[in-house]
Protein backbone atom coordinates (compact mmCIF):
# COMPACT_ATOMS: atom_id res chain seq x y z
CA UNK A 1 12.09 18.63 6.59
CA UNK A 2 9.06 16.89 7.73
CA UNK A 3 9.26 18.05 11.45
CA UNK A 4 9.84 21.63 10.36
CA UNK A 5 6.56 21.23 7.33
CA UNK A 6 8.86 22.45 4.28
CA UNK A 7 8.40 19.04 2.98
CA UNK A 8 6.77 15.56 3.08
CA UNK A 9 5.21 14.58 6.14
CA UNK A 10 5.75 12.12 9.28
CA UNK A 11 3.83 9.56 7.43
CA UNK A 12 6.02 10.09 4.51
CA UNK A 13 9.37 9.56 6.41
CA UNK A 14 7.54 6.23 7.51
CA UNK A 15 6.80 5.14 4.06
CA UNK A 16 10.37 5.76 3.40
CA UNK A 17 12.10 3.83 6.10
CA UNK A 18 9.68 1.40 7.29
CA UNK A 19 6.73 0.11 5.54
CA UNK A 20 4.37 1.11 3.05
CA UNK A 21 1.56 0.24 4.93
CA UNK A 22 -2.53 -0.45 3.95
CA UNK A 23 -2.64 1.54 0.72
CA UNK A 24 -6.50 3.03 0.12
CA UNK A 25 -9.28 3.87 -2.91
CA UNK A 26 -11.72 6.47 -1.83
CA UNK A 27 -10.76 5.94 2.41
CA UNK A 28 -11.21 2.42 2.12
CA UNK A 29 -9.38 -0.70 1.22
CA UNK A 30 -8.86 -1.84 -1.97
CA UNK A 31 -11.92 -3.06 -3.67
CA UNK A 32 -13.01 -6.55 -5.30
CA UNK A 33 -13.23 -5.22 -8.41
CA UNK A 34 -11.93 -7.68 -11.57
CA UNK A 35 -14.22 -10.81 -10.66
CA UNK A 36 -14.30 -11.37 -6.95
CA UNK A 37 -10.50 -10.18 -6.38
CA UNK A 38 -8.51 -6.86 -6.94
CA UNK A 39 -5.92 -7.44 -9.59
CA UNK A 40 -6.14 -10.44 -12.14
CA UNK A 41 -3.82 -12.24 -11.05
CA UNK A 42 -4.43 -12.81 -7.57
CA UNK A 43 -6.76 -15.98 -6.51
CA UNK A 44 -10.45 -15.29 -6.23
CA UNK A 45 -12.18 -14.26 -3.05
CA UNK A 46 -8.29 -13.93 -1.12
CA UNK A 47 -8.50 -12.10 1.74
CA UNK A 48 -4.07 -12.20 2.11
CA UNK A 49 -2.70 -8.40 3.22
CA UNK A 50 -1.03 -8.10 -0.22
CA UNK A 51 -3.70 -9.08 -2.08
CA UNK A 52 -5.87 -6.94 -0.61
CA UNK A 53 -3.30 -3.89 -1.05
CA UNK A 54 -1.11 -4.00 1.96
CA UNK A 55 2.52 -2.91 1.36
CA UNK A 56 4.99 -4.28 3.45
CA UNK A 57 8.48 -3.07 2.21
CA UNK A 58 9.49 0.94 2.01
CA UNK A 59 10.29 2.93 -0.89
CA UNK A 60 13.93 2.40 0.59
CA UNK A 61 13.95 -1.64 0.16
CA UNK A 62 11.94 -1.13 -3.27
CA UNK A 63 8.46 -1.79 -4.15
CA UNK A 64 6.96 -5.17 -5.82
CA UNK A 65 5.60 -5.49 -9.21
CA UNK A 66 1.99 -5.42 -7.65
């Protein structure tokens, strides 16, 4: 469906099967914006993938709480 354009995209079937990949706000990563870190409960000033909004399972191997 994605080759053909009826549905989803390449990039979708990627998210599916592979990764989630960098996930964006406005074309950029996700901001420092609750005190010096992006969500509450991740350690100030952490510059970890994931805590900066990197997804590394696929919507086929399930998503984490954050």
């Amino acid at each position: 469906m994605a080759f053909w354009g009826s549905k989803g995209s390449k990039v979708n079937l990627g998210q599916m099967i592979g990764w989630v990949g960098q996930q964006t706000v406005s074309k950029k990563r996700i901001p420092n914006g609750f005190m010096n870190r992006s969500l509450p409960h991740f350690k100030k000033y952490s510059l970890y993938p994931a805590d900066r909004g990197f997804v590394k399972n696929s919507f086929y191997d399930g998503l984490n709480q954050t």
